[in-house]
PDB file of N, CA and C in Angstrom:
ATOM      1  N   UNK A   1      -3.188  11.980  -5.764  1.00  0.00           N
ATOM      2  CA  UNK A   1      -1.782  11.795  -6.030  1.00  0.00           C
ATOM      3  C   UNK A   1      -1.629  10.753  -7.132  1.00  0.00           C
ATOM      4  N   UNK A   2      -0.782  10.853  -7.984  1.00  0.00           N
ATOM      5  CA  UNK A   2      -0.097   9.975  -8.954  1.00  0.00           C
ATOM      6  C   UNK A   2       1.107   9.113  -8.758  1.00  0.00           C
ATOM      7  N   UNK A   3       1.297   8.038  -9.019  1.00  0.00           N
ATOM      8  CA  UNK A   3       2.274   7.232  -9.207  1.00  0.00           C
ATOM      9  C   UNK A   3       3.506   7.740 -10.024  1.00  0.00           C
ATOM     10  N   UNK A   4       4.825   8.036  -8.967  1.00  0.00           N
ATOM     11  CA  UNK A   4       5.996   8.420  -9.567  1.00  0.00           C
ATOM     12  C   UNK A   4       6.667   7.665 -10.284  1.00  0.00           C
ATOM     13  N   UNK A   5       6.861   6.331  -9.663  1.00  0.00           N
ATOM     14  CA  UNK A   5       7.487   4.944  -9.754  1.00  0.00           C
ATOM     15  C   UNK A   5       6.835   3.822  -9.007  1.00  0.00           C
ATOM     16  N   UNK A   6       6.870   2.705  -9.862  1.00  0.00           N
ATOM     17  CA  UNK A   6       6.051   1.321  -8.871  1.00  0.00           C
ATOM     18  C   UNK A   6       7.275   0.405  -9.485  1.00  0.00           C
ATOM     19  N   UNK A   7       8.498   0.382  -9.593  1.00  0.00           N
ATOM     20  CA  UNK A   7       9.384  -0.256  -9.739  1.00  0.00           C
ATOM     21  C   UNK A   7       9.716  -1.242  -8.878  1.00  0.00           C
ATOM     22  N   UNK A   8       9.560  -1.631  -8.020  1.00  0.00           N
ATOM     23  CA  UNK A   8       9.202  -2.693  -7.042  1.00  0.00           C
ATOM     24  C   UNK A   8       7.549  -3.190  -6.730  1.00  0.00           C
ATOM     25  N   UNK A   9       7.437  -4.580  -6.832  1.00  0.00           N
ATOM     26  CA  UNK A   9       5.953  -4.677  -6.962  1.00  0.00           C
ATOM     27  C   UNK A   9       5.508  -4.233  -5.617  1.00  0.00           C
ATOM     28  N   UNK A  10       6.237  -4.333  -4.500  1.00  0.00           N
ATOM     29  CA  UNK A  10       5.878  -4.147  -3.102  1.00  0.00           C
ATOM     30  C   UNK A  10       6.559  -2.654  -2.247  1.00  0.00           C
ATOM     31  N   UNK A  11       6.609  -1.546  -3.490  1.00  0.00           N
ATOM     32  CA  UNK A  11       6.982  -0.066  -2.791  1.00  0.00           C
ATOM     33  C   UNK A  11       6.875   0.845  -4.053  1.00  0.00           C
ATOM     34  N   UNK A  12       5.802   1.783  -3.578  1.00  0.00           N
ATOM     35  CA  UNK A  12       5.250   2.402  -4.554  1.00  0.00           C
ATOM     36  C   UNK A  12       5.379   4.074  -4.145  1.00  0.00           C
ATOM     37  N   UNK A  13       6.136   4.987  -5.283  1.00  0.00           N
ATOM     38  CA  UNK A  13       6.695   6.234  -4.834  1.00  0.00           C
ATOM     39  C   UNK A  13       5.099   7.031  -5.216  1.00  0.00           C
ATOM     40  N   UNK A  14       4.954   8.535  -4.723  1.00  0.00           N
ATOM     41  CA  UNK A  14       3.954   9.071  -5.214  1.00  0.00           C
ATOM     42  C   UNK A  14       4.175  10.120  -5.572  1.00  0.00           C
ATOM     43  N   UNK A  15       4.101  10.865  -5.962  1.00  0.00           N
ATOM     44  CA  UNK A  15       4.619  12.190  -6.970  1.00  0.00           C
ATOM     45  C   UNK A  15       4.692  13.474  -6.355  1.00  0.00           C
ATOM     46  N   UNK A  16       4.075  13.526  -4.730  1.00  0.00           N
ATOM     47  CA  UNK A  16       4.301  14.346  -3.783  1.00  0.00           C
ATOM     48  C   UNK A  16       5.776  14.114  -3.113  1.00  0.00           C
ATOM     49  N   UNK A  17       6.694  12.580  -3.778  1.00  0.00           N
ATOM     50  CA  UNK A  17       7.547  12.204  -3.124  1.00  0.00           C
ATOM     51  C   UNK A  17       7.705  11.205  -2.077  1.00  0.00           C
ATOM     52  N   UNK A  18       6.502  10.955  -1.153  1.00  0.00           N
ATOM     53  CA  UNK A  18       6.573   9.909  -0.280  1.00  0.00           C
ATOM     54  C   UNK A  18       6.568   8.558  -1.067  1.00  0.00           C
ATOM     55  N   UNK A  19       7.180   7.594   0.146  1.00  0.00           N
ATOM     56  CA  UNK A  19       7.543   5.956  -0.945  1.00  0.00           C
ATOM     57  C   UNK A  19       6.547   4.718   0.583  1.00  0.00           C
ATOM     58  N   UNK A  20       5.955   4.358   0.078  1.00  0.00           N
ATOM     59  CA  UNK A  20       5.052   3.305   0.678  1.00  0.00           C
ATOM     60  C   UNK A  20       5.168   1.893   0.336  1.00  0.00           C
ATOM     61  N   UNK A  21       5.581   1.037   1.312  1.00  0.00           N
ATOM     62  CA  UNK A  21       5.522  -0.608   1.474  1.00  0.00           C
ATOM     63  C   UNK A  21       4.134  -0.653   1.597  1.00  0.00           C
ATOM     64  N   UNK A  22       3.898  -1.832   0.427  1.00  0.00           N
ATOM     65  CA  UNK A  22       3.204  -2.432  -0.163  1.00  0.00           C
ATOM     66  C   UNK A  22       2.208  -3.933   1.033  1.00  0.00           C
ATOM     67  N   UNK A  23       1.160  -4.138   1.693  1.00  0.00           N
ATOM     68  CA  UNK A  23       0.939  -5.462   2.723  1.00  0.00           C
ATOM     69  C   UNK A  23       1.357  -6.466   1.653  1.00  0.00           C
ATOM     70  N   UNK A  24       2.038  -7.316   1.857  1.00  0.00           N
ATOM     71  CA  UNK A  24       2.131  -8.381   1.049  1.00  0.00           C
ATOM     72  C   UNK A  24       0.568  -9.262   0.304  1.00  0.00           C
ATOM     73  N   UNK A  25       0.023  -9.020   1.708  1.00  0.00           N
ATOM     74  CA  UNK A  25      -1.770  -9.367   0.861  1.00  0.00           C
ATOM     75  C   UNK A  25      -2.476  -9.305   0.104  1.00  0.00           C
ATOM     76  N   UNK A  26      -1.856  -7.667  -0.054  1.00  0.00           N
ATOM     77  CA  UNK A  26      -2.557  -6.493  -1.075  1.00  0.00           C
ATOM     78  C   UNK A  26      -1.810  -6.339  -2.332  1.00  0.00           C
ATOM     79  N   UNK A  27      -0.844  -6.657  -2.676  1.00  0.00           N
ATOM     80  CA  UNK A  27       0.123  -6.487  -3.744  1.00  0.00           C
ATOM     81  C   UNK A  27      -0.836  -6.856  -5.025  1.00  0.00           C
ATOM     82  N   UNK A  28      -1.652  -8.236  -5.153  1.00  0.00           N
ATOM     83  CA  UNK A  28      -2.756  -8.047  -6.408  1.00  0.00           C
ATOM     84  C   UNK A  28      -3.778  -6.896  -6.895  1.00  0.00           C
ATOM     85  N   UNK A  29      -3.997  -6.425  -5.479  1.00  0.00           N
ATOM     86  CA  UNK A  29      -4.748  -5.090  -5.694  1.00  0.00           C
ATOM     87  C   UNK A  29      -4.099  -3.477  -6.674  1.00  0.00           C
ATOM     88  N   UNK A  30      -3.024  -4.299  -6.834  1.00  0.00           N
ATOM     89  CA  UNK A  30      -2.000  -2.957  -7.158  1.00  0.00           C
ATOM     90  C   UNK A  30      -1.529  -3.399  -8.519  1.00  0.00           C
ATOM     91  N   UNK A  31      -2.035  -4.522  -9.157  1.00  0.00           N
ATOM     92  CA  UNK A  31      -1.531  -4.595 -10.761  1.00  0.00           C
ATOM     93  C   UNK A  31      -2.343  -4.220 -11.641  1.00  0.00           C
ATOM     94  N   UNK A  32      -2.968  -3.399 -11.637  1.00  0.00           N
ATOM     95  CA  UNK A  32      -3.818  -3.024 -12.304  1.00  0.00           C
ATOM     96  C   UNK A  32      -3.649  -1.071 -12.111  1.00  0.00           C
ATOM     97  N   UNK A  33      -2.325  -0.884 -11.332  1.00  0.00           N
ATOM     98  CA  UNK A  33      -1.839   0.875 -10.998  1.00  0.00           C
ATOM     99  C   UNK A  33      -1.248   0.648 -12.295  1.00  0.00           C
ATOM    100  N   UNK A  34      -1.689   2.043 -12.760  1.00  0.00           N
ATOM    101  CA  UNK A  34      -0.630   2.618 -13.612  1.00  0.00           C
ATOM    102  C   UNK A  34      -0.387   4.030 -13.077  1.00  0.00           C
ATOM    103  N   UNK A  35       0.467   4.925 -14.369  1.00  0.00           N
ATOM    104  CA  UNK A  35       0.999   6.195 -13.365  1.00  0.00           C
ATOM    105  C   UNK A  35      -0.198   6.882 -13.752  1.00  0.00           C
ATOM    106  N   UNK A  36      -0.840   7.221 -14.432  1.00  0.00           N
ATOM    107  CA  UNK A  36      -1.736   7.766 -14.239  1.00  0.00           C
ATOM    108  C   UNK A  36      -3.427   7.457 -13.222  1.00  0.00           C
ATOM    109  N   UNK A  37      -3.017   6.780 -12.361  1.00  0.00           N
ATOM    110  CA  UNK A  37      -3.834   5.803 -11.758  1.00  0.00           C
ATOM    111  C   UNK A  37      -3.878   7.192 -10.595  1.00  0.00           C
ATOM    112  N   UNK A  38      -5.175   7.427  -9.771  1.00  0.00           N
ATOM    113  CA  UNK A  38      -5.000   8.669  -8.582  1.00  0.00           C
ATOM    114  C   UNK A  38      -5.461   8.182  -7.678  1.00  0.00           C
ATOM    115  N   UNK A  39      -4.758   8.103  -6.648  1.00  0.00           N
ATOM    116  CA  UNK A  39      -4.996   7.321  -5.200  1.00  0.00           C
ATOM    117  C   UNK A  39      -4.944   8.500  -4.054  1.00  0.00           C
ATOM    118  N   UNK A  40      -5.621   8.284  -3.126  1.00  0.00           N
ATOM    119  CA  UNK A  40      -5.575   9.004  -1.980  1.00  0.00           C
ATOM    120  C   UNK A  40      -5.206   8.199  -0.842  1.00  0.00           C
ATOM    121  N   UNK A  41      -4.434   8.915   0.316  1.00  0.00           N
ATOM    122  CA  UNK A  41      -3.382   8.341   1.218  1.00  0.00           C
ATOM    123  C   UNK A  41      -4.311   8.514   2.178  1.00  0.00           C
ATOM    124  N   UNK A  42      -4.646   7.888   3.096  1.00  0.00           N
ATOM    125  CA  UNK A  42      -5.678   7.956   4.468  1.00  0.00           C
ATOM    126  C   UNK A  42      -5.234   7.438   5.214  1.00  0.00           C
ATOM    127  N   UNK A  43      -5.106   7.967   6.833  1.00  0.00           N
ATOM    128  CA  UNK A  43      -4.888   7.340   8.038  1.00  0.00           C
ATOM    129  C   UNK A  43      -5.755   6.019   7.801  1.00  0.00           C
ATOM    130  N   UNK A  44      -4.552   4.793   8.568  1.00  0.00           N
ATOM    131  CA  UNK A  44      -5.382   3.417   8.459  1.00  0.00           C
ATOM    132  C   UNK A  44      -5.807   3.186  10.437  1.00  0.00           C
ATOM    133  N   UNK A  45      -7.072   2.816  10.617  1.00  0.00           N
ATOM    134  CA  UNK A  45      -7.524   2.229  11.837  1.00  0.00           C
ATOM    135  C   UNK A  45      -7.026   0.868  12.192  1.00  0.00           C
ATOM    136  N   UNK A  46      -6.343   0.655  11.324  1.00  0.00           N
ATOM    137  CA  UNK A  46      -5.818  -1.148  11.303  1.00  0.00           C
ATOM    138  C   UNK A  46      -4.660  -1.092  11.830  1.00  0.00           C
ATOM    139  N   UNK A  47      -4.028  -2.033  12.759  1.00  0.00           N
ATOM    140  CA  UNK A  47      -3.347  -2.649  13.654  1.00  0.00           C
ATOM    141  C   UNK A  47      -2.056  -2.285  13.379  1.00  0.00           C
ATOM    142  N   UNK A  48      -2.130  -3.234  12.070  1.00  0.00           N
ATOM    143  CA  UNK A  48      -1.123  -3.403  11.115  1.00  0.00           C
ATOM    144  C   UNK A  48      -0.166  -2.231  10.697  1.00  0.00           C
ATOM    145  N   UNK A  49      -1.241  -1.906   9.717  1.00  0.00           N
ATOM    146  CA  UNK A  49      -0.657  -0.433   8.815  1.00  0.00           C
ATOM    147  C   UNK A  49      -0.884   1.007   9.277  1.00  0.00           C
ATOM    148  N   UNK A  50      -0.137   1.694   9.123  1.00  0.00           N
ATOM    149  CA  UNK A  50      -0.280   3.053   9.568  1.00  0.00           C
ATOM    150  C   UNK A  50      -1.450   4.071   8.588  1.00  0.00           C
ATOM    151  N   UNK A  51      -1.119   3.201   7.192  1.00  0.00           N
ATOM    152  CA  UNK A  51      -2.076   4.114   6.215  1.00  0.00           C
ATOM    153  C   UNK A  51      -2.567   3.049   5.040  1.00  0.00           C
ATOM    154  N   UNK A  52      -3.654   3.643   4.123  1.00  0.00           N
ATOM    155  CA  UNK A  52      -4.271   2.463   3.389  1.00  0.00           C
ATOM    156  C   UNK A  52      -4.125   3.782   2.129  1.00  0.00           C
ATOM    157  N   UNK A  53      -3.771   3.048   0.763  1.00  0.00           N
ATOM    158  CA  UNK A  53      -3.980   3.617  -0.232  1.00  0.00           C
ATOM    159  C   UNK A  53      -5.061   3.149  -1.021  1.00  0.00           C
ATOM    160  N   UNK A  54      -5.972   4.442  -1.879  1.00  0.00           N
ATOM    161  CA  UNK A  54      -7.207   4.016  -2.237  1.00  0.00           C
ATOM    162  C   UNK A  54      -7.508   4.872  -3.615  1.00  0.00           C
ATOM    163  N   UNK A  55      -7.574   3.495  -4.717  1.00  0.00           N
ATOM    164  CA  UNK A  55      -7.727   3.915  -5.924  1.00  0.00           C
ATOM    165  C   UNK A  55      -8.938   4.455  -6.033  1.00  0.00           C
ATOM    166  N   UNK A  56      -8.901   5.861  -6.437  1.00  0.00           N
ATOM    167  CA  UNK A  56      -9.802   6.790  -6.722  1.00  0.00           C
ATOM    168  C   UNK A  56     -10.825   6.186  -7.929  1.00  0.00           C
ATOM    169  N   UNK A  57     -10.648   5.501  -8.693  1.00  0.00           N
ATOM    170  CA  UNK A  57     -11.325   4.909  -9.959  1.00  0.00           C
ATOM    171  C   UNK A  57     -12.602   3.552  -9.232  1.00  0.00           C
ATOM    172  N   UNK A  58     -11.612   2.585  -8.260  1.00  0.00           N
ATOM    173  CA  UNK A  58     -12.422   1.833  -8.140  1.00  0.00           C
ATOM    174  C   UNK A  58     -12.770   1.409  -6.741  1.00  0.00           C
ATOM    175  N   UNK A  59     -12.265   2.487  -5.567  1.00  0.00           N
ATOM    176  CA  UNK A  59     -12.385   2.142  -4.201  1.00  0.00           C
ATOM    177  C   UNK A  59     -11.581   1.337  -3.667  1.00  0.00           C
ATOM    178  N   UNK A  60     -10.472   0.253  -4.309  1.00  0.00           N
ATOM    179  CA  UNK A  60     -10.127  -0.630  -3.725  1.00  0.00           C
ATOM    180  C   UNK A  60      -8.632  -0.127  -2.553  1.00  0.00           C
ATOM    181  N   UNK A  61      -8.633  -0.582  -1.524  1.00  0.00           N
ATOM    182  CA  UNK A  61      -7.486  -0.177  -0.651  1.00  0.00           C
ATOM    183  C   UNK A  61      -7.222  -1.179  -0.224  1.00  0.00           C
ATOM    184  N   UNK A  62      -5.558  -0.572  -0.451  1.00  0.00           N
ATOM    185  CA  UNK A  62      -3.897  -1.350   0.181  1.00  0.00           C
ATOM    186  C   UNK A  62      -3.515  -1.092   1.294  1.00  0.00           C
ATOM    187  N   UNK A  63      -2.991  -1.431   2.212  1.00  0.00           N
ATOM    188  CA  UNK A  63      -2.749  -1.377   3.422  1.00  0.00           C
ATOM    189  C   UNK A  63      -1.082  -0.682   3.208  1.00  0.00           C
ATOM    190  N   UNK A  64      -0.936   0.106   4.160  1.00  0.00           N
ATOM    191  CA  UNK A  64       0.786   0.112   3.513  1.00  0.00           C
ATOM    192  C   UNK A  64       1.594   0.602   4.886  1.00  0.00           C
ATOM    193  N   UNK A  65       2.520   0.872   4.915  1.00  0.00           N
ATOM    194  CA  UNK A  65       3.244   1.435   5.762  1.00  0.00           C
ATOM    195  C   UNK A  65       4.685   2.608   5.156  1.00  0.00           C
ATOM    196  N   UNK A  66       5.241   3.389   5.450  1.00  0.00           N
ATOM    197  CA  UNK A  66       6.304   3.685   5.193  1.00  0.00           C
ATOM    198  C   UNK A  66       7.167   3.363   4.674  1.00  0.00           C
ATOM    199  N   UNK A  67       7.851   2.993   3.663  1.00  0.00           N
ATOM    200  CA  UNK A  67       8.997   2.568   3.147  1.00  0.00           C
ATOM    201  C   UNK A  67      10.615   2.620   4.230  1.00  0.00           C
ATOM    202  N   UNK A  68      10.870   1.440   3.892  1.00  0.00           N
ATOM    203  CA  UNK A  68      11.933   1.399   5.147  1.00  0.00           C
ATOM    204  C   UNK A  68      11.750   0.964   6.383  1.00  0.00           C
ATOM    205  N   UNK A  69      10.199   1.122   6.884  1.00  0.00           N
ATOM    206  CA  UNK A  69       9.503   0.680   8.415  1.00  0.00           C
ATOM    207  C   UNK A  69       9.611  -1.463   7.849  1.00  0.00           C
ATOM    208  N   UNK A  70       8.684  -2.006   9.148  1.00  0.00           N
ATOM    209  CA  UNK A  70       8.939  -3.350   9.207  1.00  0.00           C
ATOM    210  C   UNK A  70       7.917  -3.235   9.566  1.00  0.00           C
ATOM    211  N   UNK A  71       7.032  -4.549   8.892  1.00  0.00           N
ATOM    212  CA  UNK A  71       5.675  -4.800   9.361  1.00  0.00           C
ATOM    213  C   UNK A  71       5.581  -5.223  11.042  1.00  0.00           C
ATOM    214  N   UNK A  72       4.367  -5.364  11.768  1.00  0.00           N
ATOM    215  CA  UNK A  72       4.720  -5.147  13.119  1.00  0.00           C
ATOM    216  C   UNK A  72       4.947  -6.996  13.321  1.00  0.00           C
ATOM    217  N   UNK A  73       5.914  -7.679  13.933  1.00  0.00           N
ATOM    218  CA  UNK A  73       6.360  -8.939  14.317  1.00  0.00           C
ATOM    219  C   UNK A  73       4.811  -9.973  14.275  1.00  0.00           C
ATOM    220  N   UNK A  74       5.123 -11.122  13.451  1.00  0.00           N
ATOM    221  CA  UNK A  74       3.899 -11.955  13.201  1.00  0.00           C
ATOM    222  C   UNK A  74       2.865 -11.588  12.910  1.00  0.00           C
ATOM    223  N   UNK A  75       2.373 -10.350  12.512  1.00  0.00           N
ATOM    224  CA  UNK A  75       1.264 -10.048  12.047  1.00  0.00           C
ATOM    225  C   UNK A  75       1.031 -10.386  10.498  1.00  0.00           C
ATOM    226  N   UNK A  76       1.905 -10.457  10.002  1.00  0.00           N
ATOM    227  CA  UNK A  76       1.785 -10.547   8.329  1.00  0.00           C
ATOM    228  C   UNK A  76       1.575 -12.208   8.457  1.00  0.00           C
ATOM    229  N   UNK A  77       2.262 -12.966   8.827  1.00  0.00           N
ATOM    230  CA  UNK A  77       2.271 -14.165   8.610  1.00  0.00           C
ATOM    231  C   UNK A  77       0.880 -14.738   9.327  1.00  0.00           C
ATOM    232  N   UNK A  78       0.353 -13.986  10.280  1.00  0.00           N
ATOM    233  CA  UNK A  78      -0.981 -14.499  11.043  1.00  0.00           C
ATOM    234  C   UNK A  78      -2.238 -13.504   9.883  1.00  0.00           C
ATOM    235  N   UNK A  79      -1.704 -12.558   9.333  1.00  0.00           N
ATOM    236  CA  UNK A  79      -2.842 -12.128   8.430  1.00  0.00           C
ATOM    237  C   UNK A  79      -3.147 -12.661   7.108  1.00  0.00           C
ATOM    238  N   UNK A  80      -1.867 -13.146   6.451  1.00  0.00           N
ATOM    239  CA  UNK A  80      -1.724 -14.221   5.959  1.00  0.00           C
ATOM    240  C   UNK A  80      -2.535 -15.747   5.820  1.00  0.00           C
ATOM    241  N   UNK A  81      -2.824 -16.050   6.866  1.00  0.00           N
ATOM    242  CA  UNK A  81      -2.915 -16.874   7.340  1.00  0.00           C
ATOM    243  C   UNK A  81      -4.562 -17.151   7.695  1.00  0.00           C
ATOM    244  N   UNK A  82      -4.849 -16.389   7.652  1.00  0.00           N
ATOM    245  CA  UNK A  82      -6.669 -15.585   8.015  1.00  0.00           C
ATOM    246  C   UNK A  82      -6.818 -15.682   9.320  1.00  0.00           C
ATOM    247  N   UNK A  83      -5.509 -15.503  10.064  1.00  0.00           N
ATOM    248  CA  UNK A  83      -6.003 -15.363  11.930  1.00  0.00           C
ATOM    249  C   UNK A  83      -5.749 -14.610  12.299  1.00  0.00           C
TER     250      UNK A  83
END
């Protein structure tokens, strides 16, 4: 999939149409997307996020969730946090 829009540094559309929140953690991992950048969407095993996006070029994955959802209560600020 390709990048439709990354007009927000922390919600990124994909050209199939779905729109994904960005982990606040991961947001450096993502300046270096452009639209021609091809990522694949994968179920995430993590707590946190429902799904991890993963740049096809260099392996690196974002944690993300749904656009519109809410990260799950204190987890960001304790992942944050390295606990």
């Amino acid at each position: 999939m390709k990048i439709r829009t990354h007009a927000e540094s922390h919600v990124v559309e994909l050209d199939d149409g779905s729109c994904w929140q960005i982990f606040p953690g991961d947001l450096a991992a993502t300046l270096s997307w452009k639209p021609e950048t091809n990522l694949h969407l994968e179920p995430s095993g993590d707590r946190m996020s429902s799904h991890v996006l993963v740049n096809a070029a260099d392996r690196t994955r974002v944690r993300v969730i749904a656009a519109g959802e809410t990260w799950p209560d204190g987890e960001v600020k304790r992942t944050l946090k390295g606990g």
